[in-house]
C-alpha atoms as a PDB file:
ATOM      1  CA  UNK A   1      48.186  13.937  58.594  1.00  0.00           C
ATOM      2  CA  UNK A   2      48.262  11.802  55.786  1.00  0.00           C
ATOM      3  CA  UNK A   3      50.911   8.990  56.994  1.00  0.00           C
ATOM      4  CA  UNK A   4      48.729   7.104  59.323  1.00  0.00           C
ATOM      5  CA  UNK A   5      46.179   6.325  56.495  1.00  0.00           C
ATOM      6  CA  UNK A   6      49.140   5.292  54.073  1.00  0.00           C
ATOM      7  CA  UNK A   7      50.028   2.844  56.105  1.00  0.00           C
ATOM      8  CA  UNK A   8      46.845   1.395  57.414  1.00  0.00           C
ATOM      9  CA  UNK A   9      46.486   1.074  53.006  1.00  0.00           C
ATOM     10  CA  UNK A  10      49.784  -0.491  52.746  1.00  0.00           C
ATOM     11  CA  UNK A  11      49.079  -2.954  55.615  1.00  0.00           C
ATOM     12  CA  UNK A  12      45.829  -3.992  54.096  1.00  0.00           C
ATOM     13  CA  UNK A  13      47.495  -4.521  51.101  1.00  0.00           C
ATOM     14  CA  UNK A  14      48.222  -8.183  49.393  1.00  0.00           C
ATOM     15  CA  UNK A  15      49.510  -9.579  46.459  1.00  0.00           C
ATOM     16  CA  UNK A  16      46.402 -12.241  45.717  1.00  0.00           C
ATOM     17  CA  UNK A  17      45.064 -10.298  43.004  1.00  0.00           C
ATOM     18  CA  UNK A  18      48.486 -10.565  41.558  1.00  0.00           C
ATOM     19  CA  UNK A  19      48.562 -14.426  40.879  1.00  0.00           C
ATOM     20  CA  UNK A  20      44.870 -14.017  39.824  1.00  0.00           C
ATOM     21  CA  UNK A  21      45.781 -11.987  37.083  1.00  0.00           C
ATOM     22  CA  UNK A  22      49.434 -13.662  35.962  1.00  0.00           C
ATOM     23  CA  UNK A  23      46.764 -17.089  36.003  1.00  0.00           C
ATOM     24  CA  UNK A  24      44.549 -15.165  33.603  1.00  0.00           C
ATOM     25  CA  UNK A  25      47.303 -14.063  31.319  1.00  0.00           C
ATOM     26  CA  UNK A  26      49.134 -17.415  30.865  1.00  0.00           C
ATOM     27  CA  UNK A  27      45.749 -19.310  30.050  1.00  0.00           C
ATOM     28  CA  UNK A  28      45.059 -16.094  27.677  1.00  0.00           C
ATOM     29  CA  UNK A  29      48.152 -16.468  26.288  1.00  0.00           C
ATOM     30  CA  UNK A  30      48.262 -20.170  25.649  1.00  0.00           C
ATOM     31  CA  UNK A  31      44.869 -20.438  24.182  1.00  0.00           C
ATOM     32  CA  UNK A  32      45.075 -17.697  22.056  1.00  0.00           C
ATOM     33  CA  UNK A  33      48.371 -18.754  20.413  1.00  0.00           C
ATOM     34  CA  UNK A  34      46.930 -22.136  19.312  1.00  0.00           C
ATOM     35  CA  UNK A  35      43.843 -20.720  17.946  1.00  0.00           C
ATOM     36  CA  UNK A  36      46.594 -18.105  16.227  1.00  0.00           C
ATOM     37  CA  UNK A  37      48.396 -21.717  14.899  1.00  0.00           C
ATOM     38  CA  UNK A  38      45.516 -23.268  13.692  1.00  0.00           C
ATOM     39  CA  UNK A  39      44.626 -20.555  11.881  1.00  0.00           C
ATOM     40  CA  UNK A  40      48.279 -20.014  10.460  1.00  0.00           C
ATOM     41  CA  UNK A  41      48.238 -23.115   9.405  1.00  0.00           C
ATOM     42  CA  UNK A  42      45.251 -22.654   7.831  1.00  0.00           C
ATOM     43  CA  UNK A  43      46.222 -20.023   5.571  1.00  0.00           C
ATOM     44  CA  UNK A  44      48.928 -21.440   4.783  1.00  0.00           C
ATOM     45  CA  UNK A  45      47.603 -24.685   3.522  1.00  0.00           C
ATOM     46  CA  UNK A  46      44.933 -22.641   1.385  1.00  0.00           C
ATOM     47  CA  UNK A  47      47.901 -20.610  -0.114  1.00  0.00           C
ATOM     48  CA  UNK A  48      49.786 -23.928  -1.339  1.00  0.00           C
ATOM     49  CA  UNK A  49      46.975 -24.881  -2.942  1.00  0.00           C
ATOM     50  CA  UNK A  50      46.463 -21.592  -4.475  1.00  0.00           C
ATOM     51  CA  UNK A  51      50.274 -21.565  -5.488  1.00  0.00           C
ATOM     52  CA  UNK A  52      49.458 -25.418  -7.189  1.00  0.00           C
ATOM     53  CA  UNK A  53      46.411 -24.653  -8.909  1.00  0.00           C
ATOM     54  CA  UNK A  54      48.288 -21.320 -10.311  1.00  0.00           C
ATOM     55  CA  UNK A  55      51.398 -23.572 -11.412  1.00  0.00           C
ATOM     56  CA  UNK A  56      49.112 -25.723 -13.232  1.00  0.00           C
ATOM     57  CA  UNK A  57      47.381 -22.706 -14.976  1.00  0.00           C
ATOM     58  CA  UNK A  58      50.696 -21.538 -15.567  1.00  0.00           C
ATOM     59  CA  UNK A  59      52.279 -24.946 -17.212  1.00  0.00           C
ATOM     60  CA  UNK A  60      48.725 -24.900 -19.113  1.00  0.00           C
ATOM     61  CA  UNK A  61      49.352 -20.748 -20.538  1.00  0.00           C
ATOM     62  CA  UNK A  62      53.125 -22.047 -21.077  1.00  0.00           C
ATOM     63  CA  UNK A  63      52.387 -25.177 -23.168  1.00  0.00           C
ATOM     64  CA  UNK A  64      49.570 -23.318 -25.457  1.00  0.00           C
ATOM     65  CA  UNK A  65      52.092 -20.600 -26.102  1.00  0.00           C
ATOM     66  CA  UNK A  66      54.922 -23.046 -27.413  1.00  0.00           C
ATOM     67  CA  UNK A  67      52.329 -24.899 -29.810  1.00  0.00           C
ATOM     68  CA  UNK A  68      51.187 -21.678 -31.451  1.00  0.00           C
ATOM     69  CA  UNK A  69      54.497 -20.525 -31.910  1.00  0.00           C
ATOM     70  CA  UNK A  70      55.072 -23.553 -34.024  1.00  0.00           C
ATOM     71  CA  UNK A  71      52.083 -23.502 -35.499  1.00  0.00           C
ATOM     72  CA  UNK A  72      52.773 -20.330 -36.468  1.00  0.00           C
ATOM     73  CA  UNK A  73      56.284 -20.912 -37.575  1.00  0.00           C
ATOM     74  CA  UNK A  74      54.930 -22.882 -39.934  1.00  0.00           C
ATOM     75  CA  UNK A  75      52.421 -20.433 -41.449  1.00  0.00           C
ATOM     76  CA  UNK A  76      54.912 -18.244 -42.041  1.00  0.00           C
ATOM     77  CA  UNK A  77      57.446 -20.591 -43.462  1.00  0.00           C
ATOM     78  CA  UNK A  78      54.191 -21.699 -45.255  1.00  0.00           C
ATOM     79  CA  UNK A  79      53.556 -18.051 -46.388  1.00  0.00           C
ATOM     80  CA  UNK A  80      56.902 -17.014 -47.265  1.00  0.00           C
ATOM     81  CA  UNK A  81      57.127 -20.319 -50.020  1.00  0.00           C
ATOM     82  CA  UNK A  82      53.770 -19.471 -51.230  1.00  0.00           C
ATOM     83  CA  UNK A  83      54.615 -16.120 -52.048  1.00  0.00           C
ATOM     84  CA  UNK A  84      58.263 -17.256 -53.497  1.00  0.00           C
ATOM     85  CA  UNK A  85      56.877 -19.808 -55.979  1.00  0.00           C
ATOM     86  CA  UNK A  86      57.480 -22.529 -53.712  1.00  0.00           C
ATOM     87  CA  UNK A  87      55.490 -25.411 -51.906  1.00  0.00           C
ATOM     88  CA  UNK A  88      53.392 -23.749 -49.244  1.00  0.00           C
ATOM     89  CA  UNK A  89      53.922 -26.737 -47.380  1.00  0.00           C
ATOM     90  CA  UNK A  90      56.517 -28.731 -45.736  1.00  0.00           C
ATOM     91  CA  UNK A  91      54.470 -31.748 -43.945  1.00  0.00           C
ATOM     92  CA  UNK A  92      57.514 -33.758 -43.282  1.00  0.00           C
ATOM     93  CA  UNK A  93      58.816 -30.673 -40.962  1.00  0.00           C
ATOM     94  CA  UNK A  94      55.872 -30.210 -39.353  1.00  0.00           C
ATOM     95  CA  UNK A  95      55.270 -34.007 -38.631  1.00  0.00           C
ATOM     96  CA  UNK A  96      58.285 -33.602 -36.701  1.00  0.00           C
ATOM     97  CA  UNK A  97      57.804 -30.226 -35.135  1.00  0.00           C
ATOM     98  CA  UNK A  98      54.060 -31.939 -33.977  1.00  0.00           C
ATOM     99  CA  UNK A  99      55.892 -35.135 -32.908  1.00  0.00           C
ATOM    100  CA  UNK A 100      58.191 -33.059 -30.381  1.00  0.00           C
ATOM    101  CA  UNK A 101      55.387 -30.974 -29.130  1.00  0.00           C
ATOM    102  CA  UNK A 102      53.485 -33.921 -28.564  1.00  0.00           C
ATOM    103  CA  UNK A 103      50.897 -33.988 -31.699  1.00  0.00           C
ATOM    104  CA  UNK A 104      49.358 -31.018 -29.367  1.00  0.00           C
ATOM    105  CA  UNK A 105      48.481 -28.665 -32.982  1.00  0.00           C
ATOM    106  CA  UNK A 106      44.512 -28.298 -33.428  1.00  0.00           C
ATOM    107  CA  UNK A 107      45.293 -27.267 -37.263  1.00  0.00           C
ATOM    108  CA  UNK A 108      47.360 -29.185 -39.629  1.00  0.00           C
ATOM    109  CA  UNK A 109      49.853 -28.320 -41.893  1.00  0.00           C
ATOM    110  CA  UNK A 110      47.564 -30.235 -44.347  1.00  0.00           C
ATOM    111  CA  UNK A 111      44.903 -27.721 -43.887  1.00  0.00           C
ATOM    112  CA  UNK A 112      47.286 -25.231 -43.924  1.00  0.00           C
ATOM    113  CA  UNK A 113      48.327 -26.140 -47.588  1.00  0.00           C
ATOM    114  CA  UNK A 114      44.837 -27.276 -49.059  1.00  0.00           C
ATOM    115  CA  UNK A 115      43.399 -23.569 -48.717  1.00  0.00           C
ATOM    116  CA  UNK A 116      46.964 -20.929 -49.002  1.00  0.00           C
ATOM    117  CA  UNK A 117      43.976 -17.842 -48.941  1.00  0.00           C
ATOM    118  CA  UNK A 118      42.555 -19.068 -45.794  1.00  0.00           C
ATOM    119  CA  UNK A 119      45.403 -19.840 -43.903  1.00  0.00           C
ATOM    120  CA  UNK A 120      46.025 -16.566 -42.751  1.00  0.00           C
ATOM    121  CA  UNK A 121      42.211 -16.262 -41.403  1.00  0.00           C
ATOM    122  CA  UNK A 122      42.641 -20.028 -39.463  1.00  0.00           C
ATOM    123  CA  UNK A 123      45.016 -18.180 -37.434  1.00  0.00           C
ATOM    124  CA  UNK A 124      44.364 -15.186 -34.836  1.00  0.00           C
ATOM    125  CA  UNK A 125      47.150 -13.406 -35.241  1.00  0.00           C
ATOM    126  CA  UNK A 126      49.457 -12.775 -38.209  1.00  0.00           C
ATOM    127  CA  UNK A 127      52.671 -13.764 -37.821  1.00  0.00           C
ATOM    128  CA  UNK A 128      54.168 -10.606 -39.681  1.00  0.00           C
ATOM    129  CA  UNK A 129      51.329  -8.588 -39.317  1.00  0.00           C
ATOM    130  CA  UNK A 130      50.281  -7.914 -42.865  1.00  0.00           C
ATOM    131  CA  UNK A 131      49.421 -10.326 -45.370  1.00  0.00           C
ATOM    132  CA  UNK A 132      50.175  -8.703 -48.571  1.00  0.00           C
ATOM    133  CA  UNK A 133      54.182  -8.382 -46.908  1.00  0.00           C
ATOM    134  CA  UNK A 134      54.092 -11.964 -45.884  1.00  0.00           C
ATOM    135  CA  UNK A 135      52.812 -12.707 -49.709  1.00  0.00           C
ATOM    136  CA  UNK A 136      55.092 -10.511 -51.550  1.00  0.00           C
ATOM    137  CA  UNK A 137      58.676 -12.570 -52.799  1.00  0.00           C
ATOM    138  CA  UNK A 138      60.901  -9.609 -52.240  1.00  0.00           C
ATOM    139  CA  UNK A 139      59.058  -9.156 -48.255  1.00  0.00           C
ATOM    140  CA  UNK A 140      60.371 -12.990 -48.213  1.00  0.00           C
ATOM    141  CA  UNK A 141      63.543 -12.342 -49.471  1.00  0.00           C
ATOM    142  CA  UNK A 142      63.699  -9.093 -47.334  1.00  0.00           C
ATOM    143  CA  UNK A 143      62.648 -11.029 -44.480  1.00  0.00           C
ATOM    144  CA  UNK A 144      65.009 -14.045 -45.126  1.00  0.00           C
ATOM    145  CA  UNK A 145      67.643 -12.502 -42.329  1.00  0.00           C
ATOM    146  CA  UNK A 146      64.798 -12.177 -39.303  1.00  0.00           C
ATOM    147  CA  UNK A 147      63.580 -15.174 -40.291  1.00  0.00           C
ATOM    148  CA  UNK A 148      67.214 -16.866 -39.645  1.00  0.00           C
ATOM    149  CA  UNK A 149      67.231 -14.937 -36.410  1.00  0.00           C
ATOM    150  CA  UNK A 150      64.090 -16.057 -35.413  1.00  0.00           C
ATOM    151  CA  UNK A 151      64.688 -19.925 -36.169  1.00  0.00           C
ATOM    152  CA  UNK A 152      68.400 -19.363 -34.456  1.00  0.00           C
ATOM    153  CA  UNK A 153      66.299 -18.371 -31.109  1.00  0.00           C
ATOM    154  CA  UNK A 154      63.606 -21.146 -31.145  1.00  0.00           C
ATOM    155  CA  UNK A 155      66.096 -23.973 -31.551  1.00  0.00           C
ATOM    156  CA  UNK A 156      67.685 -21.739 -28.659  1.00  0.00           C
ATOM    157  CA  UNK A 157      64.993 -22.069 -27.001  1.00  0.00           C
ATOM    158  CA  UNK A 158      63.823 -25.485 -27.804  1.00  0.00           C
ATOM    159  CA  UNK A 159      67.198 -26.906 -26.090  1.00  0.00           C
ATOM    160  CA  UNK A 160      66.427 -24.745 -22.798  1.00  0.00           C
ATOM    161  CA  UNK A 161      63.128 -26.281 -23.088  1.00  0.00           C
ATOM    162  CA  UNK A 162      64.344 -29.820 -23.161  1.00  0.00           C
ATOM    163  CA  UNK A 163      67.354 -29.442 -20.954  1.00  0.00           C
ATOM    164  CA  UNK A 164      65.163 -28.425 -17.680  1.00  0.00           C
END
């Protein structure tokens, strides 16, 4: 019979291993979270300084952006008077367009005017995308309507700019 030997187990039996291994779990526990914290914390302080560093890049990218596109408003306000019989060059506008932005232009408006046939190649990027249409009067007096529309949204967007 199997009862006898049950109970001889059962009597033999205590509960010491018990607080042994509740012991073991609580120190576990407890050391194990704060190593868990400290690394947390950690991270966390590597990611703000990740997030800084890409705000800065970010202001940097945003700033560049905002000069060239009055620089290159002004090529192609430059442009379109070149190719209308006009002055190429309105310094007095882009003194003040280089005063707001901080005198932050790398070419002048000066340059801009001294050589009309190499103004389009001191720039990256056409602002129209082909030359000979920037050049042409009737492209400029095509163009007169986009160019309105384009002026409406940067003053648009200058007084976003300066409101924040």
């Amino acid at each position: 019979d199997i009862t006898p030997h049950v109970i001889a187990l059962a009597d033999s039996l205590d509960c010491r291993f018990l607080g042994l291994a509740v012991q073991d779990a609580v120190d576990g526990i407890c050391f194990q979270v704060l190593v868990g914290l400290i690394g947390l914390r950690d991270a966390l302080f590597i990611l703000g300084l990740l997030s800084l560093a890409m705000s800065v890049v970010m202001y940097h990218l945003w700033w560049r952006l905002k000069t060239y596109q009055s620089i290159a408003k002004a090529h192609f306000e430059g442009s379109r008077k070149a190719g209308s019989g006009g002055t190429p060059a309105n310094l007095s506008s882009l003194s003040r367009s280089l005063a707001q932005t901080g005198g932050s232009a790398h070419r002048s408006q000066s340059d801009m005017a001294s050589s009309p046939s190499s103004s389009s190649s001191s720039f990256p990027l056409s602002v129209c995308g082909r030359e000979s249409v920037c050049a042409s009067p009737t492209a400029a007096a095509a163009s007169d309507a986009e160019l309105g529309a384009a002026k409406q949204a940067t003053r648009e967007a200058d007084k976003s700019t300066s409101m924040e």
